[in-house]
PDB file of N, CA and C in Angstrom:
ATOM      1  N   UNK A   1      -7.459 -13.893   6.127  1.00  0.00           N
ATOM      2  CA  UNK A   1      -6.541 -14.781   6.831  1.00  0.00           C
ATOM      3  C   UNK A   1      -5.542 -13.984   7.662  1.00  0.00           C
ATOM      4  N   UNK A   2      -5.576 -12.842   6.888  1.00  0.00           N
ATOM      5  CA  UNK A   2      -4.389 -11.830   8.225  1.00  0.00           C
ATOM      6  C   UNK A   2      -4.697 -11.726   9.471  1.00  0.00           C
ATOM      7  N   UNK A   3      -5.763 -11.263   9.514  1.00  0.00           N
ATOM      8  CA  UNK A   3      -6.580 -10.752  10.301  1.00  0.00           C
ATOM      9  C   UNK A   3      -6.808 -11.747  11.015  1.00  0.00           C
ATOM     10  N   UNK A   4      -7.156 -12.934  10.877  1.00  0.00           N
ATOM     11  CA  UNK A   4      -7.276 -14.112  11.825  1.00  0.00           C
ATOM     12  C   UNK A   4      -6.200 -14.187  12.824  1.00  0.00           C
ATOM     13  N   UNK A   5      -5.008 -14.281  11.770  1.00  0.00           N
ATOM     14  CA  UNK A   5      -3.727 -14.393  13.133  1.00  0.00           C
ATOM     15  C   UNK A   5      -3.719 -13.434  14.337  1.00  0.00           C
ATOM     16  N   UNK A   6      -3.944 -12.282  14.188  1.00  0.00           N
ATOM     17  CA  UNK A   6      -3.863 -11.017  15.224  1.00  0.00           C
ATOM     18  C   UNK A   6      -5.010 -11.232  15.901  1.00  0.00           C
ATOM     19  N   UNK A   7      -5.929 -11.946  15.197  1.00  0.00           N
ATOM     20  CA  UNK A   7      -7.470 -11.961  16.517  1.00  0.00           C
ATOM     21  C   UNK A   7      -7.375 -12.916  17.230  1.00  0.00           C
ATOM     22  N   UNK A   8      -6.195 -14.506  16.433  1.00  0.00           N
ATOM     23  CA  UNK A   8      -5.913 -15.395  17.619  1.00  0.00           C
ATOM     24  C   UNK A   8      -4.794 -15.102  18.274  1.00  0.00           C
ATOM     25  N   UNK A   9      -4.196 -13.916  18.724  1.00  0.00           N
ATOM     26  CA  UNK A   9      -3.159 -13.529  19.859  1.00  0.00           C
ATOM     27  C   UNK A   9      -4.021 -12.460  20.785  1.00  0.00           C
ATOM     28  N   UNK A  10      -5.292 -11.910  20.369  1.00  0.00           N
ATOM     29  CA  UNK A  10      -6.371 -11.445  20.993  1.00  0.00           C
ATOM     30  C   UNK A  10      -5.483  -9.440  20.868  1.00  0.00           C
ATOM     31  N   UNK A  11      -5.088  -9.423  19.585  1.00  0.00           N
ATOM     32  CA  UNK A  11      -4.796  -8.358  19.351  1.00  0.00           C
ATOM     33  C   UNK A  11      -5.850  -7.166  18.595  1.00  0.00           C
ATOM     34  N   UNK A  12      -6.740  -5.965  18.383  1.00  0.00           N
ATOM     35  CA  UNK A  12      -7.187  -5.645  18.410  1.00  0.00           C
ATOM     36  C   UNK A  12      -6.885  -5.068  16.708  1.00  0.00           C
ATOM     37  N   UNK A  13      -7.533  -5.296  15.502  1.00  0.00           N
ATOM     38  CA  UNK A  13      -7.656  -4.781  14.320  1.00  0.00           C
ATOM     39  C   UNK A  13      -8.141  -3.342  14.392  1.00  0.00           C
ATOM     40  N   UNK A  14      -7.576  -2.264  13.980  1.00  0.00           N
ATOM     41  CA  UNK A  14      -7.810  -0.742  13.570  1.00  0.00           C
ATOM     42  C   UNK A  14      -7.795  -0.791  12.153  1.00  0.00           C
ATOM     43  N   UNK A  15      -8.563  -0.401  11.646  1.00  0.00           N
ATOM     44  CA  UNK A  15      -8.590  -0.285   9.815  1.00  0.00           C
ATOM     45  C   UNK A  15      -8.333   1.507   9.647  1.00  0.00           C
ATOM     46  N   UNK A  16      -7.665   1.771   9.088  1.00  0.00           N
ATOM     47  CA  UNK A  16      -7.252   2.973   8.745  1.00  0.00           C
ATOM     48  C   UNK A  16      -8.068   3.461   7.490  1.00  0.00           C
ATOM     49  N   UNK A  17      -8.905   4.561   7.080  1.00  0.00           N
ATOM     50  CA  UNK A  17      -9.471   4.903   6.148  1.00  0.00           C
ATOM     51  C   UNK A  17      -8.769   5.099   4.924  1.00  0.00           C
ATOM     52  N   UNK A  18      -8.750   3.995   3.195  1.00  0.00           N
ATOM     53  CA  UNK A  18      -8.304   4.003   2.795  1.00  0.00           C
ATOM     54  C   UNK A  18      -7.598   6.181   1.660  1.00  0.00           C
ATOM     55  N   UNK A  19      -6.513   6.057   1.686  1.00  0.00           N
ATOM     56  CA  UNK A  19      -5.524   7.203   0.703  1.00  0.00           C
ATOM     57  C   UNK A  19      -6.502   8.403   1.785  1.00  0.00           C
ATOM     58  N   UNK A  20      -5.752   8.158   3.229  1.00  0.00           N
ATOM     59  CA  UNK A  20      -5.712   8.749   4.070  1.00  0.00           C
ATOM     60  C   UNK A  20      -4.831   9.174   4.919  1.00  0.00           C
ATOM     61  N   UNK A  21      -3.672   9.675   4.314  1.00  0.00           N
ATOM     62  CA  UNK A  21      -2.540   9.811   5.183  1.00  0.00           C
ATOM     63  C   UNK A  21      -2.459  10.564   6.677  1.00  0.00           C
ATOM     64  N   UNK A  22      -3.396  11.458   7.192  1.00  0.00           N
ATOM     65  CA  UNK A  22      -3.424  11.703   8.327  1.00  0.00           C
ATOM     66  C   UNK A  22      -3.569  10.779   9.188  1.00  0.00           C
ATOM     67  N   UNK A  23      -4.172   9.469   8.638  1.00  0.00           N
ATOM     68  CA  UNK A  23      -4.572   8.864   9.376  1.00  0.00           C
ATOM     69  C   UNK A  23      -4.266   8.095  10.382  1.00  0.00           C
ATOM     70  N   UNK A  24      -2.503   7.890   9.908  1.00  0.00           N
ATOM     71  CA  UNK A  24      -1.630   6.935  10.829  1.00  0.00           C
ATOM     72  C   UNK A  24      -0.634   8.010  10.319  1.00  0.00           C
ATOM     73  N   UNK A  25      -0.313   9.232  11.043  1.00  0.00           N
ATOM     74  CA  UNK A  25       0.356  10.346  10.281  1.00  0.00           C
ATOM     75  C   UNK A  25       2.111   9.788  10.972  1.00  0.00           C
ATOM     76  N   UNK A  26       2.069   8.758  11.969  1.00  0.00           N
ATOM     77  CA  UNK A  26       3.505   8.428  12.168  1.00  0.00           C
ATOM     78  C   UNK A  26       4.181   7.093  10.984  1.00  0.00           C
ATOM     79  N   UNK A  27       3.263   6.776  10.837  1.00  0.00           N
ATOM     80  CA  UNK A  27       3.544   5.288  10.169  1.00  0.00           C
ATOM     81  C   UNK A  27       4.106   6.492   8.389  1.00  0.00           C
ATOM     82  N   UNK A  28       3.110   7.125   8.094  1.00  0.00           N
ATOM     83  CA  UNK A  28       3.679   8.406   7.237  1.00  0.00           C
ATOM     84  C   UNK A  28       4.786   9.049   7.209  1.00  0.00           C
ATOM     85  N   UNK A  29       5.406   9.454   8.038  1.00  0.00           N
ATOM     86  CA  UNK A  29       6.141  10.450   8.410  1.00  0.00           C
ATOM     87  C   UNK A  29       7.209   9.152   8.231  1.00  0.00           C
ATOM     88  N   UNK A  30       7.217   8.326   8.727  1.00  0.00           N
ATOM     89  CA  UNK A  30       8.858   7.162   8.582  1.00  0.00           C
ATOM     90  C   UNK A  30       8.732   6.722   7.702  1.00  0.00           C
ATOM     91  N   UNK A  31       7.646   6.827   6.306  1.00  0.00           N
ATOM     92  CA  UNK A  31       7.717   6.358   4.927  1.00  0.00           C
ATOM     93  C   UNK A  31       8.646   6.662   4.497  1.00  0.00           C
ATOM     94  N   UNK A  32       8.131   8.529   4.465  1.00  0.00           N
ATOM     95  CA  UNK A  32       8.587  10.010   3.788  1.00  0.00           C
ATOM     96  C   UNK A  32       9.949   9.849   4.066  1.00  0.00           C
ATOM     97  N   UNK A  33      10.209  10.057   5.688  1.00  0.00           N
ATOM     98  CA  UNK A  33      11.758  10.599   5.707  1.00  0.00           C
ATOM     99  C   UNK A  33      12.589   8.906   5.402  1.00  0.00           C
ATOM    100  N   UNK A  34      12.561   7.665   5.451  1.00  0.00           N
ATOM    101  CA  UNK A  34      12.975   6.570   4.902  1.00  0.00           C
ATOM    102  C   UNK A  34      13.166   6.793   3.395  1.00  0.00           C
ATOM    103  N   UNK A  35      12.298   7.108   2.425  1.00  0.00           N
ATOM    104  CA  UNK A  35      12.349   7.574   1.220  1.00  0.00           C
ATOM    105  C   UNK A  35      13.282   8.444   1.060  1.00  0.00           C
ATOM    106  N   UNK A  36      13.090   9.425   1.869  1.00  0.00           N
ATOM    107  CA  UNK A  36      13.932  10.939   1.110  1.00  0.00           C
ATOM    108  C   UNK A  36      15.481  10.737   1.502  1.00  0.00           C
ATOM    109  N   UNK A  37      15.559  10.228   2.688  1.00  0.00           N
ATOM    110  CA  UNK A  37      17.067  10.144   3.221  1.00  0.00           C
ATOM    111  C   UNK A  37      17.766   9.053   2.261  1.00  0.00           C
ATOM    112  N   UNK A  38      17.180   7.812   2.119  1.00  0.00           N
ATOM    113  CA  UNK A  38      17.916   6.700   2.421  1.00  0.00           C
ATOM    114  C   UNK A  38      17.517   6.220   0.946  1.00  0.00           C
ATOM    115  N   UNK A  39      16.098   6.068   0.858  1.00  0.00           N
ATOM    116  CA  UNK A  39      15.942   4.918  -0.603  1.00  0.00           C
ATOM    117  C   UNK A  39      16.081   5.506  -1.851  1.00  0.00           C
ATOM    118  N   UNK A  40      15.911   6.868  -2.008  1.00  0.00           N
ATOM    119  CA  UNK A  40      15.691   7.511  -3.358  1.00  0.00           C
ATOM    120  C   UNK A  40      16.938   7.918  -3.765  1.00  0.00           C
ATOM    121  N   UNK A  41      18.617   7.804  -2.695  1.00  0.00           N
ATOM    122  CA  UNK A  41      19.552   7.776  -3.505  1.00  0.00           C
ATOM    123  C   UNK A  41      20.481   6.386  -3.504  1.00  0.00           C
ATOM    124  N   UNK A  42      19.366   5.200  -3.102  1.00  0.00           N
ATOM    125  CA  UNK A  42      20.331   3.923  -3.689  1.00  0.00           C
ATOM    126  C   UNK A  42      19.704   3.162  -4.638  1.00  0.00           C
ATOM    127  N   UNK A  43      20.347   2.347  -5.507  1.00  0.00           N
ATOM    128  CA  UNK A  43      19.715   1.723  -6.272  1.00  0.00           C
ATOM    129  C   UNK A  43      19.754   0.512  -5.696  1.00  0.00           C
ATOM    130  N   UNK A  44      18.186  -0.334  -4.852  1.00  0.00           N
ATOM    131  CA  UNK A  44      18.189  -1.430  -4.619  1.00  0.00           C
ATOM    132  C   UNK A  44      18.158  -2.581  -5.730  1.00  0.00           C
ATOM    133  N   UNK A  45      18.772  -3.552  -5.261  1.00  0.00           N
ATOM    134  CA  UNK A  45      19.286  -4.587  -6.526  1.00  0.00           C
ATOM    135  C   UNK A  45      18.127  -6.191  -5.667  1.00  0.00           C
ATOM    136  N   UNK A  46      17.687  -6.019  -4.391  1.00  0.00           N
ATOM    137  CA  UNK A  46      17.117  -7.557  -4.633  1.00  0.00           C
ATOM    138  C   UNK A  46      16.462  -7.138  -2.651  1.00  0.00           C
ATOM    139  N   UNK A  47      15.547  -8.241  -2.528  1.00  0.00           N
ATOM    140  CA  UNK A  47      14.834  -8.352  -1.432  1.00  0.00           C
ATOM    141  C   UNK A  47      15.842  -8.125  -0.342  1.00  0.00           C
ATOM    142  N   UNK A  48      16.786  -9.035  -0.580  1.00  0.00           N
ATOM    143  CA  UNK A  48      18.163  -9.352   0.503  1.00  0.00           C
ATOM    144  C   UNK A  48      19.264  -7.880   0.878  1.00  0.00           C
ATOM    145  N   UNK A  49      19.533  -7.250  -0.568  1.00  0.00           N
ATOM    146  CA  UNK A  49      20.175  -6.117  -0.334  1.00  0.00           C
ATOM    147  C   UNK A  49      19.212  -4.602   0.342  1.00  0.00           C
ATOM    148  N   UNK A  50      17.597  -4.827   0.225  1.00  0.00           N
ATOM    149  CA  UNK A  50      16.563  -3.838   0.800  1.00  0.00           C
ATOM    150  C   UNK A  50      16.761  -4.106   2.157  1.00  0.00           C
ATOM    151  N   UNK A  51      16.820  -5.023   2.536  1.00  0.00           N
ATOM    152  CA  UNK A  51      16.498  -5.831   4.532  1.00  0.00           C
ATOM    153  C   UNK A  51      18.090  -5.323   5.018  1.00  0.00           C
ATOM    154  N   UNK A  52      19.046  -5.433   3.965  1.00  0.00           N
ATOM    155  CA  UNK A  52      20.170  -5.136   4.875  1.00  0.00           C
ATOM    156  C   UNK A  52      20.494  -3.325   5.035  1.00  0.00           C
ATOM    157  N   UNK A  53      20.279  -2.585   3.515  1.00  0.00           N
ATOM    158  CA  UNK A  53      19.975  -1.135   3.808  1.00  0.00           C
ATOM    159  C   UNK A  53      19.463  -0.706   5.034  1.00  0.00           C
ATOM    160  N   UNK A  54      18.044  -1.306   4.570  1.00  0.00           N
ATOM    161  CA  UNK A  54      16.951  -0.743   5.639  1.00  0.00           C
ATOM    162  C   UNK A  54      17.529  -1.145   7.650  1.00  0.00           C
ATOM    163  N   UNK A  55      18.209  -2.287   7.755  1.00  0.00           N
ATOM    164  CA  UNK A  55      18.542  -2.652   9.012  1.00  0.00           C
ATOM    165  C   UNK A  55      19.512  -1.330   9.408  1.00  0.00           C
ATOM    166  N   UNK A  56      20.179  -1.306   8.559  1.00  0.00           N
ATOM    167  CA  UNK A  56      21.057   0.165   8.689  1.00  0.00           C
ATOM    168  C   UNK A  56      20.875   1.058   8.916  1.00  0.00           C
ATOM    169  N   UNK A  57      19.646   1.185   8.349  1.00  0.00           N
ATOM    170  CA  UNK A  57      19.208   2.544   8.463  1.00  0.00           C
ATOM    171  C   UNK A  57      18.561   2.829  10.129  1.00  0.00           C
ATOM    172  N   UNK A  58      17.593   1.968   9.866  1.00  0.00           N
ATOM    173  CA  UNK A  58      16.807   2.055  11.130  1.00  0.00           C
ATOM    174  C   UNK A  58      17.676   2.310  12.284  1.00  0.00           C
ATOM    175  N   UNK A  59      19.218   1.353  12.476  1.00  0.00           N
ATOM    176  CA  UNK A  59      20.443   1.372  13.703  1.00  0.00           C
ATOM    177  C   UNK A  59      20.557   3.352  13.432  1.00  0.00           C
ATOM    178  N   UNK A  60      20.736   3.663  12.714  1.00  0.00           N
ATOM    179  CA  UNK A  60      21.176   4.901  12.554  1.00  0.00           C
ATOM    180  C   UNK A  60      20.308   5.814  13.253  1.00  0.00           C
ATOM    181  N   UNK A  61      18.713   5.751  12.251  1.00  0.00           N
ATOM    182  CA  UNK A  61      17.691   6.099  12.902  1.00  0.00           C
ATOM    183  C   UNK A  61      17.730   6.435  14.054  1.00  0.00           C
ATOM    184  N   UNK A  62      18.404   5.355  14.605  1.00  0.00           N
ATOM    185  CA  UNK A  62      16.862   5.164  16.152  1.00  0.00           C
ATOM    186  C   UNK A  62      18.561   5.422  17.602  1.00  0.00           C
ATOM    187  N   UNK A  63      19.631   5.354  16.781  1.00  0.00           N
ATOM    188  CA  UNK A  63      21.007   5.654  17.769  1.00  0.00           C
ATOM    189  C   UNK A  63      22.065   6.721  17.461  1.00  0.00           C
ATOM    190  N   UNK A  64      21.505   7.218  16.088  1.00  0.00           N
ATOM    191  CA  UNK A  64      22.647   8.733  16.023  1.00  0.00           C
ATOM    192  C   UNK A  64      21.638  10.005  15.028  1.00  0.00           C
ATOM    193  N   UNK A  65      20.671   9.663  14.567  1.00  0.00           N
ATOM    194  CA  UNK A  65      20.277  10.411  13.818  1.00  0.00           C
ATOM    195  C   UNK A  65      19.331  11.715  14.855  1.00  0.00           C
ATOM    196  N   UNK A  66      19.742  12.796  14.890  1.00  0.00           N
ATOM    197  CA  UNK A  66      18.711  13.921  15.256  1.00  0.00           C
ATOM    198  C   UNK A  66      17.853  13.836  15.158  1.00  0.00           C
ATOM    199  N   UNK A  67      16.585  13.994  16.450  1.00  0.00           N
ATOM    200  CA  UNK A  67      15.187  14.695  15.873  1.00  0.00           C
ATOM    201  C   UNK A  67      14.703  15.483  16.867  1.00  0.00           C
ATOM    202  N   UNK A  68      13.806  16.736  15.774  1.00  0.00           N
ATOM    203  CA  UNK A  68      14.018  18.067  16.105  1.00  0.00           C
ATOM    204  C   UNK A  68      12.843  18.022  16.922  1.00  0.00           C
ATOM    205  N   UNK A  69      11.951  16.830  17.273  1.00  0.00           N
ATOM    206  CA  UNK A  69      11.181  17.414  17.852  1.00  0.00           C
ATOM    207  C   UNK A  69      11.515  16.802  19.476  1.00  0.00           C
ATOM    208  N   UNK A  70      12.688  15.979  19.622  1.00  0.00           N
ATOM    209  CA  UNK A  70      12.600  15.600  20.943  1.00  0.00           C
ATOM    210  C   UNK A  70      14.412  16.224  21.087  1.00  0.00           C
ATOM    211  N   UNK A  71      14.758  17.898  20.783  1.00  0.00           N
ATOM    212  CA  UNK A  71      15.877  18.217  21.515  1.00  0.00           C
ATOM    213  C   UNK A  71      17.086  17.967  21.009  1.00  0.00           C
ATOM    214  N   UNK A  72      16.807  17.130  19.450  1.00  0.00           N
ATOM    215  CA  UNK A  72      18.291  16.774  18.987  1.00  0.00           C
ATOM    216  C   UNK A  72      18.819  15.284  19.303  1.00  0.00           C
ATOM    217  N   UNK A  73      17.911  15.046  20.260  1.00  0.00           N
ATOM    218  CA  UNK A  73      17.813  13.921  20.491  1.00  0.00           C
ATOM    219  C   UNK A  73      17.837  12.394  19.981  1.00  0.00           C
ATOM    220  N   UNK A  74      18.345  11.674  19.418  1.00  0.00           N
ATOM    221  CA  UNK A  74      17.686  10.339  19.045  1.00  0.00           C
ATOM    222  C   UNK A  74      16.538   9.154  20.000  1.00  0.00           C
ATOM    223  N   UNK A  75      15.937   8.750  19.097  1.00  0.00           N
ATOM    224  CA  UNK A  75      15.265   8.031  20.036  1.00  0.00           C
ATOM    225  C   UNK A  75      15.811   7.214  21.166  1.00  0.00           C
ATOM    226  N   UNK A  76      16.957   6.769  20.994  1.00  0.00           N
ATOM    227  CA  UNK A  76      17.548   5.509  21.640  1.00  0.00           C
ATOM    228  C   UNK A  76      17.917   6.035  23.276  1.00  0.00           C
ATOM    229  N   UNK A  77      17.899   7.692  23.186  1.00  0.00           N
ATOM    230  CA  UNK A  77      18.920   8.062  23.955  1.00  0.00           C
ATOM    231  C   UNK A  77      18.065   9.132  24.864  1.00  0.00           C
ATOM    232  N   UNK A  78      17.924   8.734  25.835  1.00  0.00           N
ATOM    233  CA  UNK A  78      16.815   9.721  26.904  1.00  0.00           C
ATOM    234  C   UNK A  78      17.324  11.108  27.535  1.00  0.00           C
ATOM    235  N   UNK A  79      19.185  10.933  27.770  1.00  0.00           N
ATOM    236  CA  UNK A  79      19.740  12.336  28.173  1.00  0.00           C
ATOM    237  C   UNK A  79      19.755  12.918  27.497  1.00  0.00           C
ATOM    238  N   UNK A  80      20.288  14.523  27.852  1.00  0.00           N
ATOM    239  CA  UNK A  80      19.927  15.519  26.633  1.00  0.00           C
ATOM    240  C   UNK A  80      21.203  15.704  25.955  1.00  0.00           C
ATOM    241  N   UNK A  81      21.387  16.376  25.227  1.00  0.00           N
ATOM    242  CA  UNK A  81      22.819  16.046  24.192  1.00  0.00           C
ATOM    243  C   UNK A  81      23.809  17.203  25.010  1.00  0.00           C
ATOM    244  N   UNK A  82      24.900  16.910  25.044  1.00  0.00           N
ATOM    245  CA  UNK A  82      25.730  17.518  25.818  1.00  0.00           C
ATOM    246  C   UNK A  82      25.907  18.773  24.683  1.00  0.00           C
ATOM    247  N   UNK A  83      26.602  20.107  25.389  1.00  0.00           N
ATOM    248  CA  UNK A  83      26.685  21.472  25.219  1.00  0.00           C
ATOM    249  C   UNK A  83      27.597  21.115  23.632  1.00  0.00           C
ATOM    250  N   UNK A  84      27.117  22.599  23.361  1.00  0.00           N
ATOM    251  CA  UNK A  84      28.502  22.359  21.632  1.00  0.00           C
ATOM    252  C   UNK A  84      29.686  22.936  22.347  1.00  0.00           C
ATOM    253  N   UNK A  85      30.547  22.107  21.640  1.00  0.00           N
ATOM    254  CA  UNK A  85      31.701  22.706  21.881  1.00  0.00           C
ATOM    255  C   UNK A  85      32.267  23.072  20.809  1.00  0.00           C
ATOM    256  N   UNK A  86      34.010  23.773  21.339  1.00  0.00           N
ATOM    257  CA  UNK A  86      34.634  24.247  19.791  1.00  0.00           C
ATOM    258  C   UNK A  86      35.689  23.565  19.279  1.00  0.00           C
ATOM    259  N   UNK A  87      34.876  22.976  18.321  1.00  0.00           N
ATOM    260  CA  UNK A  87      35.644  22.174  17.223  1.00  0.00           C
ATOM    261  C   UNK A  87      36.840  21.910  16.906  1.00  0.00           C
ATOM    262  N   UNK A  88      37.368  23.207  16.952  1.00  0.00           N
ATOM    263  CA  UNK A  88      39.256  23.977  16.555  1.00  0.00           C
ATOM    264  C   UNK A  88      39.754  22.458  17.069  1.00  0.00           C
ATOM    265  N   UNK A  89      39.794  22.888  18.415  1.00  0.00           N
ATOM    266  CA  UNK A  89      41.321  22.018  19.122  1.00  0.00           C
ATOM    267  C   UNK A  89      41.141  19.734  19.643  1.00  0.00           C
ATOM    268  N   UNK A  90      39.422  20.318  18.801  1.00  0.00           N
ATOM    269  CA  UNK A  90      38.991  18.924  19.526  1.00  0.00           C
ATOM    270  C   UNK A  90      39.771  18.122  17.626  1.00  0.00           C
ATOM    271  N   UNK A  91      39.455  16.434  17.880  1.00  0.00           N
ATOM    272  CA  UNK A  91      39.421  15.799  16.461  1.00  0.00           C
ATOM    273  C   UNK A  91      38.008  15.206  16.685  1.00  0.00           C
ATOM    274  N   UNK A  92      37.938  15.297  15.121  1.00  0.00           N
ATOM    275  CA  UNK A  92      36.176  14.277  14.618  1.00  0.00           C
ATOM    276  C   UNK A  92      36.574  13.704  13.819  1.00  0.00           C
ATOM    277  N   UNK A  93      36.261  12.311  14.713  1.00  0.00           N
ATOM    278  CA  UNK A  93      36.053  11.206  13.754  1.00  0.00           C
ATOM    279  C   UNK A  93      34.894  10.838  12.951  1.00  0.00           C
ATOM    280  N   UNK A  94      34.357  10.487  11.733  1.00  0.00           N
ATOM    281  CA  UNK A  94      33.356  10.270  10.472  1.00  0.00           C
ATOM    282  C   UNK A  94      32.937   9.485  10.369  1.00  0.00           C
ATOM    283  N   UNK A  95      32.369   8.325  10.812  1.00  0.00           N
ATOM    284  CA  UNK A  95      31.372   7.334  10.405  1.00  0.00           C
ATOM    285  C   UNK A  95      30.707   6.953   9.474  1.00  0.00           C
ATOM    286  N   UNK A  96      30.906   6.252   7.772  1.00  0.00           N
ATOM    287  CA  UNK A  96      30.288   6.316   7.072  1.00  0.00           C
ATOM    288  C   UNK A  96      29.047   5.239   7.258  1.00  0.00           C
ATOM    289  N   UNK A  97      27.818   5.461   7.165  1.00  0.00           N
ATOM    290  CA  UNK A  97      27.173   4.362   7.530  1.00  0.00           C
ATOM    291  C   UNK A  97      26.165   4.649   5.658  1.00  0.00           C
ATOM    292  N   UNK A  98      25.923   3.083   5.631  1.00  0.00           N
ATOM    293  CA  UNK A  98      25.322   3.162   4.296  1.00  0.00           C
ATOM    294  C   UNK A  98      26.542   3.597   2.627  1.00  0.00           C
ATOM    295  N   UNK A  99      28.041   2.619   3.162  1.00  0.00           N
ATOM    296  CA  UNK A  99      28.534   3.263   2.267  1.00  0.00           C
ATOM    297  C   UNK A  99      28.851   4.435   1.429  1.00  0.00           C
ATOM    298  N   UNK A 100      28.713   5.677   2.934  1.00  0.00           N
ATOM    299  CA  UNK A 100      29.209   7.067   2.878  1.00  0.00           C
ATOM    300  C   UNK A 100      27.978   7.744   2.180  1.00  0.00           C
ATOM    301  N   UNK A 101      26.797   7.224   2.152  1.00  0.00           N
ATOM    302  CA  UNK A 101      25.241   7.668   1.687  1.00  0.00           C
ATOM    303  C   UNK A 101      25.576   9.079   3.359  1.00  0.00           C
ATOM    304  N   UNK A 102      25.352   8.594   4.667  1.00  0.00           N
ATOM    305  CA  UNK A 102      24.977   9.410   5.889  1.00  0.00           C
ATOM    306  C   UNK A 102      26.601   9.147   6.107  1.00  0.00           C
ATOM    307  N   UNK A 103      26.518  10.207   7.162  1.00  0.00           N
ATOM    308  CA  UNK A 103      28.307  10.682   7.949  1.00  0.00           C
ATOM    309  C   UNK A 103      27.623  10.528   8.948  1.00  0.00           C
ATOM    310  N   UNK A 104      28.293   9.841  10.602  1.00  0.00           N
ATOM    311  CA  UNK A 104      28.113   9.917  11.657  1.00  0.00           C
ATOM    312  C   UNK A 104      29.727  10.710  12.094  1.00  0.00           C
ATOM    313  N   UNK A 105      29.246  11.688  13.139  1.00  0.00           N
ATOM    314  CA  UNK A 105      30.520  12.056  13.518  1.00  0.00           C
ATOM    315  C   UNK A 105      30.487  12.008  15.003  1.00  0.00           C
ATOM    316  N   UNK A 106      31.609  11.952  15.768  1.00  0.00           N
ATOM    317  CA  UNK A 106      31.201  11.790  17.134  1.00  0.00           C
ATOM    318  C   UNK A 106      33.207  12.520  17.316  1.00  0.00           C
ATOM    319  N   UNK A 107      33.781  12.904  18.910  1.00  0.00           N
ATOM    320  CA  UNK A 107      34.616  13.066  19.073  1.00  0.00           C
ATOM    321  C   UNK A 107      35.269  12.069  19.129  1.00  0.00           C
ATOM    322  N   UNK A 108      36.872  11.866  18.568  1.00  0.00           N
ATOM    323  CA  UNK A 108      37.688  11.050  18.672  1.00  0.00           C
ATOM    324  C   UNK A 108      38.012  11.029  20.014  1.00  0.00           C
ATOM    325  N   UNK A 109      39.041   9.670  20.403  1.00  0.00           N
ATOM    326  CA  UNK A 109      39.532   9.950  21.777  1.00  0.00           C
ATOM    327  C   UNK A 109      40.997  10.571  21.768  1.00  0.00           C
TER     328      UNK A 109
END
């Protein structure tokens, strides 16, 4: 019956070879790092409190979190990250996102 719905929007079924993790090695890779960052140090309590973590996470994900393979980059964000600067004389402000689980820091004004 799944499969019906996606064949009546004329969407194309791929079956992945089952306890094959290369196989969809991205759908993998956002298990892993979802797990390691985010789920294995909260204790989820119900369906409702998982959807609101996880919404969090993903905002974080995909608008402040680094990745090393596109430059430091986040996904959200196509320019390249501006030069480091020195810290000393600037202020940083802290962002707790996830109830101080991740720190976002960005310059104050």
């Amino acid at each position: 019956m799944f499969d019906a719905v996606f064949t009546a929007e004329a969407i194309k079924i791929v079956q992945t070879p089952p306890r094959a993790p290369r196989a969809n090695a991205y759908a993998e890779r956002w298990v892993r790092t979802v797990r390691r960052e985010c789920l294995d140090r909260i204790l989820i309590c119900n369906p409702r409190h998982l959807l609101t973590v996880l919404g969090e996470y993903v905002v974080h994900y995909n608008d402040h979190r680094p990745h090393q393979g596109r430059d430091q980059r986040p996904p959200a964000i196509e320019t390249l990250p501006t030069p480091v600067t020195d810290l000393a004389p600037a202020r940083v402000r802290r962002r707790k996102v996830l109830n101080g689980l991740i720190n976002e820091y960005s310059q104050a004004a």
